[in-house]
N, C-alpha and C. Protein backbone atom coordinates (compact mmCIF):
# COMPACT_ATOMS: atom_id res chain seq x y z
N UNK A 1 0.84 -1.16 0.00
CA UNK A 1 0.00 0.00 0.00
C UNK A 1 0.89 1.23 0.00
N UNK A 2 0.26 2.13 -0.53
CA UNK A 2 0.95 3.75 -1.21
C UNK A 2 0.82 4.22 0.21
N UNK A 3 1.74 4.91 0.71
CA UNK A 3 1.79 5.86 1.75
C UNK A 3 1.98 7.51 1.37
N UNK A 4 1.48 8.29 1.54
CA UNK A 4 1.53 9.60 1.18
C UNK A 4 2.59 10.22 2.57
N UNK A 5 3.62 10.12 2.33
CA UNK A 5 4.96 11.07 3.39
C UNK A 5 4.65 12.63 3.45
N UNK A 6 4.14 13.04 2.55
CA UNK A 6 4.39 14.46 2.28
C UNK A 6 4.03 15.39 3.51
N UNK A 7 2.84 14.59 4.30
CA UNK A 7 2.46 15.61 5.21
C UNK A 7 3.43 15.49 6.59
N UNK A 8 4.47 14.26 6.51
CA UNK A 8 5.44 14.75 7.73
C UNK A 8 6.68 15.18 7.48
N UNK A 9 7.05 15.95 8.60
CA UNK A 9 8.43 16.80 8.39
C UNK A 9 9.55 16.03 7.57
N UNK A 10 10.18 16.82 6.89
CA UNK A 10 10.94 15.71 6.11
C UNK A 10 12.33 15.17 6.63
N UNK A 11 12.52 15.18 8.43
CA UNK A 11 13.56 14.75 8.81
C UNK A 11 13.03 13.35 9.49
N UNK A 12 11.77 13.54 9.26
CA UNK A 12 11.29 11.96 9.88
C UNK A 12 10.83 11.44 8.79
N UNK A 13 10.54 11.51 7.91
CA UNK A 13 10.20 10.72 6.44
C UNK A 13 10.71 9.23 6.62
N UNK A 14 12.04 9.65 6.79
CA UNK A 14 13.43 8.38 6.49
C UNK A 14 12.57 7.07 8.00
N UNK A 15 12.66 7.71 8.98
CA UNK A 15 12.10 6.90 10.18
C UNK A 15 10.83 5.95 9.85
N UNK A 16 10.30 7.36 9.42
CA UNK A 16 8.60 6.45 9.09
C UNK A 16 8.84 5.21 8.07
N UNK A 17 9.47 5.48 6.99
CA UNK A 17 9.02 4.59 6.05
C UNK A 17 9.89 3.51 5.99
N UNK A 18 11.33 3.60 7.06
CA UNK A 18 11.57 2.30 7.27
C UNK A 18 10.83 1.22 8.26
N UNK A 19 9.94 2.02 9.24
CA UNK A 19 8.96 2.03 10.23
C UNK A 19 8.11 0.57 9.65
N UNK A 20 7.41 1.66 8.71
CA UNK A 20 6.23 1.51 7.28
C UNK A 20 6.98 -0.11 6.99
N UNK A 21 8.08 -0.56 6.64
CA UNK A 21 8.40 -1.43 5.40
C UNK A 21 8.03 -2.70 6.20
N UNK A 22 8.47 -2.91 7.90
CA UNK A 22 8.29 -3.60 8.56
C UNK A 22 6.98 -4.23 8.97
N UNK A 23 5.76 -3.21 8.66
CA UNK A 23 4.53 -3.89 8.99
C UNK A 23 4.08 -3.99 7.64
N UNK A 24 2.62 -4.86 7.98
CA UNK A 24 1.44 -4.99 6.72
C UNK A 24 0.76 -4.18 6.56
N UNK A 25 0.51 -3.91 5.55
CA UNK A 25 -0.58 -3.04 5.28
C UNK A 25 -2.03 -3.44 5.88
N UNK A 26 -2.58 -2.34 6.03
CA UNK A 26 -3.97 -2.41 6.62
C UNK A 26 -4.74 -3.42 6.52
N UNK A 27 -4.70 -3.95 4.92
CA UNK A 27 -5.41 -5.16 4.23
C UNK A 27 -4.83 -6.22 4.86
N UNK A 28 -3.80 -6.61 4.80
CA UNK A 28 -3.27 -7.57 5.14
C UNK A 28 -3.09 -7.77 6.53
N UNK A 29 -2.75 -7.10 7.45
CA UNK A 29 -3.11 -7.02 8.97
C UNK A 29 -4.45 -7.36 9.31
N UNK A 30 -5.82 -6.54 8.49
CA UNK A 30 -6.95 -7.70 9.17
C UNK A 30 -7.11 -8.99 8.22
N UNK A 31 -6.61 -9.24 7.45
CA UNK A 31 -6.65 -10.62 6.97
C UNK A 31 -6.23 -11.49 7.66
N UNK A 32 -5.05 -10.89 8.27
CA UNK A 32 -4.35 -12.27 9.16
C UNK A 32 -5.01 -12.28 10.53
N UNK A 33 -5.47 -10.77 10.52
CA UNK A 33 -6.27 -10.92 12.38
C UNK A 33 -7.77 -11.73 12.24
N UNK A 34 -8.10 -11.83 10.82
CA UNK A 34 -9.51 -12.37 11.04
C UNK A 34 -9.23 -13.78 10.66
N UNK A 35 -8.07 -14.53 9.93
CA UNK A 35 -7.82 -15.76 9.84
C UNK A 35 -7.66 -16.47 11.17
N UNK A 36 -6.35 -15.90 11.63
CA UNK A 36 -6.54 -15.72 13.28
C UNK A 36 -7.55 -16.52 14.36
N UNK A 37 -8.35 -15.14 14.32
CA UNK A 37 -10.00 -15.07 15.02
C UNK A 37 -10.73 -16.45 14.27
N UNK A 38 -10.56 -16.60 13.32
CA UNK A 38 -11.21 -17.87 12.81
C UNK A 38 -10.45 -19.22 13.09
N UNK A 39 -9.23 -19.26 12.85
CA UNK A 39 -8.44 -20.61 13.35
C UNK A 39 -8.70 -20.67 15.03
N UNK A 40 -9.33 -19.62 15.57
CA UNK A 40 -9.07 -19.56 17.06
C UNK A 40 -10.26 -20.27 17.71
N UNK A 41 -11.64 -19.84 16.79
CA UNK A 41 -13.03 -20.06 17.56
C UNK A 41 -12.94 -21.74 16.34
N UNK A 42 -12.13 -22.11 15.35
CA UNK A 42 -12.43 -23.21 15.41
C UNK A 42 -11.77 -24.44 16.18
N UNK A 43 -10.44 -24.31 17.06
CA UNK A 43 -9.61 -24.57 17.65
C UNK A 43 -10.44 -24.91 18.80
N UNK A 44 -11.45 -23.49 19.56
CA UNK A 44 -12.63 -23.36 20.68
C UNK A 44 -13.28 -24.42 20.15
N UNK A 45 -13.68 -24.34 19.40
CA UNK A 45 -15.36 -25.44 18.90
C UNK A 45 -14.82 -26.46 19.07
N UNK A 46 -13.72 -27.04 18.43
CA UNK A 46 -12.92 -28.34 18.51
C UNK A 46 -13.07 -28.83 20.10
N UNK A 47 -12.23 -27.91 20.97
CA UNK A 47 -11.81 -28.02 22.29
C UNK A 47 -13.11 -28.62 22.78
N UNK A 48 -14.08 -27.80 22.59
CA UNK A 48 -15.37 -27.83 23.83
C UNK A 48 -16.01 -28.85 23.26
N UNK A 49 -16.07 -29.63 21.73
CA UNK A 49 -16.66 -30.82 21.39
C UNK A 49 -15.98 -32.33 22.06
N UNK A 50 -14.67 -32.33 21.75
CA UNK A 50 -14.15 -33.05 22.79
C UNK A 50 -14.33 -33.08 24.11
N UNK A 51 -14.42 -31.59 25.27
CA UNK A 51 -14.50 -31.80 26.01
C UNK A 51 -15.92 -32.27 26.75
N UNK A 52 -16.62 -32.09 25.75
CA UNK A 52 -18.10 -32.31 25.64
C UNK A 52 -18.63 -33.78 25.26
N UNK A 53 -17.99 -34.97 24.48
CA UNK A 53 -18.01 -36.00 24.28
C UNK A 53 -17.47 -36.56 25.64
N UNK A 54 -16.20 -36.20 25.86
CA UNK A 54 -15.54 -36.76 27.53
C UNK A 54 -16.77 -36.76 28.31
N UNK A 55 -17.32 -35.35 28.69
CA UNK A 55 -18.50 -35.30 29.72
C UNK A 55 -19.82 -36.03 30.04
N UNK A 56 -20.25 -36.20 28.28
CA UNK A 56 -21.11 -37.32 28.20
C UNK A 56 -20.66 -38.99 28.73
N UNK A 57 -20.08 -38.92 28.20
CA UNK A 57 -19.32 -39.81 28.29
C UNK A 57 -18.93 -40.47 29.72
N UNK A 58 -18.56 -39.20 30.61
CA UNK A 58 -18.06 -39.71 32.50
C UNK A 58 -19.65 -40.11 33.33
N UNK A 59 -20.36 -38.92 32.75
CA UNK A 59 -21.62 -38.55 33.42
C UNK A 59 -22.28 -40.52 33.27
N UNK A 60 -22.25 -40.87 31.89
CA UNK A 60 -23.04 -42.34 31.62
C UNK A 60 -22.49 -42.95 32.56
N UNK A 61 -21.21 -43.22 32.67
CA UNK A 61 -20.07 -44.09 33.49
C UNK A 61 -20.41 -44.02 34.66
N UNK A 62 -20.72 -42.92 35.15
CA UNK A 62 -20.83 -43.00 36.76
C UNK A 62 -22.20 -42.12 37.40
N UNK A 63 -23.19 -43.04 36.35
CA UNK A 63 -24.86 -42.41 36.34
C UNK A 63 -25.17 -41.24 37.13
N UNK A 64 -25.07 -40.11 36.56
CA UNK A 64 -25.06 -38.77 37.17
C UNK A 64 -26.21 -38.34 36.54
N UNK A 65 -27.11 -37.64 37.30
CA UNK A 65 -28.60 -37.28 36.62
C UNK A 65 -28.52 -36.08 35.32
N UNK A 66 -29.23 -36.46 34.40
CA UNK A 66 -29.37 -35.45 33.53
C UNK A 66 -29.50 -34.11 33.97
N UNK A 67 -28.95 -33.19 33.18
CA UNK A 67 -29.00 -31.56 34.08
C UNK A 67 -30.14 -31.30 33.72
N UNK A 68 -30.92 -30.01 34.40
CA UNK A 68 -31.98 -28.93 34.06
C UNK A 68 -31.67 -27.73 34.09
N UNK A 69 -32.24 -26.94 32.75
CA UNK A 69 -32.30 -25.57 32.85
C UNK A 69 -32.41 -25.21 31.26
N UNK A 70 -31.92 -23.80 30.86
CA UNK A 70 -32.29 -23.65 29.11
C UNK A 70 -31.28 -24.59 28.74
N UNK A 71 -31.79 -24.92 27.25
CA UNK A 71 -31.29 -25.60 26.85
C UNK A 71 -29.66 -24.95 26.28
N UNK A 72 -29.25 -23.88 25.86
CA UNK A 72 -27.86 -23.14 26.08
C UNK A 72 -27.29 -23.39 27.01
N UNK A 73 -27.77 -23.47 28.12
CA UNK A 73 -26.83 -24.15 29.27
C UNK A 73 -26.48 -25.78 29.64
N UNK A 74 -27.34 -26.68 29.19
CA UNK A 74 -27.28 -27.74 29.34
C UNK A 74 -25.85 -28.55 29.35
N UNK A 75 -25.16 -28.39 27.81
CA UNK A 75 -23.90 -28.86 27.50
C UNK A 75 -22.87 -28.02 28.78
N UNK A 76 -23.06 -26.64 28.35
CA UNK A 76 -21.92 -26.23 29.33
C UNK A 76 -21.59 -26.66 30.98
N UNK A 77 -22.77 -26.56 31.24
CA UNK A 77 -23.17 -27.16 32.55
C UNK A 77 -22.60 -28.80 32.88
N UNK A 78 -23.08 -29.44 31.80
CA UNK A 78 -22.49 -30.99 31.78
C UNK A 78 -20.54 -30.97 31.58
N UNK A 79 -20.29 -30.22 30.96
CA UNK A 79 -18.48 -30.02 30.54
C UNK A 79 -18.39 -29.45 32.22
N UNK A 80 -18.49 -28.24 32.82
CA UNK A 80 -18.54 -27.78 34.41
C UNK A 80 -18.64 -28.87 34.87
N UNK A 81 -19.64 -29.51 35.49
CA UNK A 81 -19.56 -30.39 36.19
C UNK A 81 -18.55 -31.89 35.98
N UNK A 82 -18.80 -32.49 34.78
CA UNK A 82 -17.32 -33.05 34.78
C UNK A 82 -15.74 -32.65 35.40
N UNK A 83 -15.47 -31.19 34.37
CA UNK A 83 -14.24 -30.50 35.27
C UNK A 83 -14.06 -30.47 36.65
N UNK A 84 -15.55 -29.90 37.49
CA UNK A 84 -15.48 -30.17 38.75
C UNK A 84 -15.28 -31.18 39.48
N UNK A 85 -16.03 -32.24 38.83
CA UNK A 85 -15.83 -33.40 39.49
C UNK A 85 -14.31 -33.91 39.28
N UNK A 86 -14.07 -33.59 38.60
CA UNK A 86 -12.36 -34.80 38.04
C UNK A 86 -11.48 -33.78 38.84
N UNK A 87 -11.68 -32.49 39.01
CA UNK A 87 -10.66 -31.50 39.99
C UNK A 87 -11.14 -31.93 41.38
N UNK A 88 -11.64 -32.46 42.16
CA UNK A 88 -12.22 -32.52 43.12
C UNK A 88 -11.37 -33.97 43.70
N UNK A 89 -11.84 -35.10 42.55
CA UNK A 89 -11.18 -36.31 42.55
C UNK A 89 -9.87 -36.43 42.71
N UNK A 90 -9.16 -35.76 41.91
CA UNK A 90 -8.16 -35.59 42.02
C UNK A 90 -7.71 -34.81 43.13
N UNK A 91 -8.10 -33.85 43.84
CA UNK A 91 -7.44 -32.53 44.72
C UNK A 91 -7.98 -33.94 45.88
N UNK A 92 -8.69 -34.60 46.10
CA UNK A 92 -9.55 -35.17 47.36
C UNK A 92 -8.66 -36.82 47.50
N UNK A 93 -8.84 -37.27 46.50
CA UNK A 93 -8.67 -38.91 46.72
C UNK A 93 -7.40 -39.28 45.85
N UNK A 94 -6.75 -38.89 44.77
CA UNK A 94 -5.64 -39.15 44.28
C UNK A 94 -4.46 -38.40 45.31
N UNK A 95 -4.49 -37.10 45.15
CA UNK A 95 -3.53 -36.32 46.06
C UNK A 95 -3.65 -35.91 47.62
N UNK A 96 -4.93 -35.87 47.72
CA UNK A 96 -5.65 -35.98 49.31
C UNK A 96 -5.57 -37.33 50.00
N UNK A 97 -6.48 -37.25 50.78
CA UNK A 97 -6.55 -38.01 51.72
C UNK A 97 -7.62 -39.18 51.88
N UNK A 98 -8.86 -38.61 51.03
CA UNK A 98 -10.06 -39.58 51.17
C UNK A 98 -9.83 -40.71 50.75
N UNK A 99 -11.06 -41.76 51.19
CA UNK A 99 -10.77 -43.22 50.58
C UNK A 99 -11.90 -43.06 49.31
N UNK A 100 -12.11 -44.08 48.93
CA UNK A 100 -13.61 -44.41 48.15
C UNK A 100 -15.02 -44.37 48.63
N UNK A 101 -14.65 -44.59 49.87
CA UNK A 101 -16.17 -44.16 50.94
C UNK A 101 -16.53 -43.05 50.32
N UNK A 102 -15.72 -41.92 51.31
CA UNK A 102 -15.69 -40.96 51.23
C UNK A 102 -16.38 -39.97 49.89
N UNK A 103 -15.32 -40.53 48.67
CA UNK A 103 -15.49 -40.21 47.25
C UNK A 103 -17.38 -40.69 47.21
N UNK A 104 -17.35 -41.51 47.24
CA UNK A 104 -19.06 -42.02 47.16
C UNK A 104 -20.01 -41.33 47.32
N UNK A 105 -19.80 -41.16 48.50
CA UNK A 105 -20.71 -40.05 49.72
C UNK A 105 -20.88 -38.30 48.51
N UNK A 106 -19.35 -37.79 48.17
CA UNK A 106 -19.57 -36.61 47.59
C UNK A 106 -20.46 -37.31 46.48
N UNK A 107 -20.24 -38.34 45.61
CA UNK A 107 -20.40 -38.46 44.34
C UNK A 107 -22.12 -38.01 44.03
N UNK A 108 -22.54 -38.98 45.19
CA UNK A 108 -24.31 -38.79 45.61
C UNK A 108 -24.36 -37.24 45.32
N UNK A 109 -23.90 -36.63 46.57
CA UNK A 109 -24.47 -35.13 46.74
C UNK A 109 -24.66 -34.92 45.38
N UNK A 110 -23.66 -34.90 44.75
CA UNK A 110 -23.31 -34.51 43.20
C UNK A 110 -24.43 -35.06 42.66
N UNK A 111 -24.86 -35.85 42.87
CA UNK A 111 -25.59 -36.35 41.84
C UNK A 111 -27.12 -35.54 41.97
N UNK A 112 -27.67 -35.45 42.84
CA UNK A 112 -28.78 -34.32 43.19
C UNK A 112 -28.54 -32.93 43.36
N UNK A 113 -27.29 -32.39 42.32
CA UNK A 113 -27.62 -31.13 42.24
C UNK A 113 -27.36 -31.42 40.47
N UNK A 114 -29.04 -31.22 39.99
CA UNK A 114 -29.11 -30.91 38.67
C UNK A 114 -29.35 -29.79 37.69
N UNK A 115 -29.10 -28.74 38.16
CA UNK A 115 -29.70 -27.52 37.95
C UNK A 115 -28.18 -27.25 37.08
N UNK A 116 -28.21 -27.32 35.74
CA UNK A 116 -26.98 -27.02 35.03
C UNK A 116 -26.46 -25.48 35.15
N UNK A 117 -27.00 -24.53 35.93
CA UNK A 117 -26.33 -23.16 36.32
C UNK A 117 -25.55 -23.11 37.46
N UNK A 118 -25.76 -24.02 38.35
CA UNK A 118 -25.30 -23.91 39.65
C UNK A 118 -23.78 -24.84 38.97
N UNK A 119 -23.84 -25.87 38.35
CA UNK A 119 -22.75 -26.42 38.20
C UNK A 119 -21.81 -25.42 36.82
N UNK A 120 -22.73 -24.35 36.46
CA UNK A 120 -21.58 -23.45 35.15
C UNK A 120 -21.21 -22.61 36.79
N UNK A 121 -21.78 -22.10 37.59
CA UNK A 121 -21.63 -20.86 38.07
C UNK A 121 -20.55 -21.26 39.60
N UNK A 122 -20.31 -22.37 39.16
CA UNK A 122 -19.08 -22.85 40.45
C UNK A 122 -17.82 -23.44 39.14
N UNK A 123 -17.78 -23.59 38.25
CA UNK A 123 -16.94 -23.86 37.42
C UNK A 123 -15.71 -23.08 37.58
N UNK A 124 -15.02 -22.27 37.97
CA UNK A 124 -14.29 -21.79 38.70
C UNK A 124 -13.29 -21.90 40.01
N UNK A 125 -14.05 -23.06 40.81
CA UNK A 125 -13.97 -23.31 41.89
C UNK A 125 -12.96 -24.22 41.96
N UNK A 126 -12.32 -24.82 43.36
CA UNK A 126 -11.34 -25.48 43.31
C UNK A 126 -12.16 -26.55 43.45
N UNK A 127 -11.22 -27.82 43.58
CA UNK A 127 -11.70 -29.45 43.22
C UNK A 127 -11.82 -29.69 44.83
N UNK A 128 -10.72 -28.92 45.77
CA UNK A 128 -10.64 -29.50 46.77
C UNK A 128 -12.32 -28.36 47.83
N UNK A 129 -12.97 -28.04 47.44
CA UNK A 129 -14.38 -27.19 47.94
C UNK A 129 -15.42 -27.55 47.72
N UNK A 130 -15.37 -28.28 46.48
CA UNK A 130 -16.39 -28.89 46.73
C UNK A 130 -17.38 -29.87 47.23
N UNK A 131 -17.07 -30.17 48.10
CA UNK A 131 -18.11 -30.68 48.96
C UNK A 131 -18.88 -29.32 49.94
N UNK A 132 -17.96 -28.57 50.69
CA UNK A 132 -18.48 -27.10 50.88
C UNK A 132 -19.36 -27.04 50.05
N UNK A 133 -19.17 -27.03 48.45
CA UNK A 133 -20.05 -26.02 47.40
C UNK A 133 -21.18 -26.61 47.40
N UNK A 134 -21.11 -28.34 47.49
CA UNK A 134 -22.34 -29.00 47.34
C UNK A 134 -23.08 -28.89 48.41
N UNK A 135 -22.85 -28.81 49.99
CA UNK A 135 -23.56 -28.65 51.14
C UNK A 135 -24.45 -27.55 50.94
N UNK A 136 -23.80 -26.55 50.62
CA UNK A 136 -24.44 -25.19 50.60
C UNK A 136 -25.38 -25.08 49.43
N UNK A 137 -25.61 -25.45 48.74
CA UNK A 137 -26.52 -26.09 47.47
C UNK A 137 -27.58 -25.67 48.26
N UNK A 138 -28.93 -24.63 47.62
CA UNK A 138 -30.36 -24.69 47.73
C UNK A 138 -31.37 -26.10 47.02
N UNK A 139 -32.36 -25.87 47.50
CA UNK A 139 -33.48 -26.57 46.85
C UNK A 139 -33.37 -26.46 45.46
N UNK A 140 -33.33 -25.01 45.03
CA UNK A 140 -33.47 -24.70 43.43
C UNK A 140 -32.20 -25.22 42.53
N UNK A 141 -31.74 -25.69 43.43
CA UNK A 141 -30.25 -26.24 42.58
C UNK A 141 -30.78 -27.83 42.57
N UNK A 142 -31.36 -28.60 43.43
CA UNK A 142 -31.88 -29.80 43.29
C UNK A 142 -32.61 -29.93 42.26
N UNK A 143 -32.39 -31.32 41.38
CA UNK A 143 -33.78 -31.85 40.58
C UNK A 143 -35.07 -32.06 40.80
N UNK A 144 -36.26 -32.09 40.08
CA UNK A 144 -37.31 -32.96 40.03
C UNK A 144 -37.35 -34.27 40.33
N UNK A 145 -36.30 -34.50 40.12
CA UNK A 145 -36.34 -36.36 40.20
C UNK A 145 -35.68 -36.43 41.35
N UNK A 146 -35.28 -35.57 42.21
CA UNK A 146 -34.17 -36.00 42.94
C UNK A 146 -34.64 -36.52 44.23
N UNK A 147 -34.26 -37.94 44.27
CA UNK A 147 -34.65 -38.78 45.25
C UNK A 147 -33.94 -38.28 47.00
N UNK A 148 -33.66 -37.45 46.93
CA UNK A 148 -33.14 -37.21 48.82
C UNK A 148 -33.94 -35.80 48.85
N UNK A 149 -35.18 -35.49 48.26
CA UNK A 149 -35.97 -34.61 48.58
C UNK A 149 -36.98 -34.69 49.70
């Protein structure tokens, strides 16, 4: 791309346009920022389908109740709660201290909180709190189906 110098002093000309030679032109700077942005959210989509097959996937394995809430939240909620659970497992009974009892006992709680917001909106949380997170759990975080009602 043509650069018009004329309007700066002409002792910085020389600065600018070796400046100039080093970058892309305008065109080409968002070409590569929007290729970018696109290799990035398909890289995302990739990530969260995998991590989203895993989730299905743990939840069958170790019969965890279907979530509730909009359906936009459903998946995310199911990927959260996996993460939580496997950080928990790990922070509690691989590197901690618990036995399998123990693990059991949380697994339940877990299992009657179906409300897929409560499990996006602790997704954050450490592995080793949650049981805290699950105690403190309302009603509205419990299922319909949920048998310790």
């Amino acid at each position: 791309m043509a650069h018009n110098l004329s309007d700066r002093p002409a002792d910085r000309r020389a600065g600018f346009a070796r400046w100039l030679e080093g970058r892309d032109c305008t065109d080409c700077w968002k070409a590569a920022r929007d290729a970018d942005t696109e290799s990035k959210e398909e890289w995302l989509a990739a990530k969260r389908a995998a991590e989203q097959v895993a989730a299905v996937a743990w939840a069958k394995q170790f019969d965890m109740q279907q979530l509730e809430g909009p359906a936009k939240a459903l998946e995310w909620g199911e990927r959260s709660r996996h993460q939580l659970m496997t950080a928990a497992h790990t922070a509690l009974v691989v590197e901690g201290t618990w036995d399998e009892a123990d693990w059991a006992e949380l697994e339940e709680k877990a299992r009657s909180i179906t409300a897929a917001g409560w499990w996006i909106d602790q997704r954050d949380a450490e592995g080793s709190d949650l049981l805290e997170l699950l105690n403190a759990a309302g009603e509205n975080d419990r299922g319909t189906e949920n048998p310790f009602r």
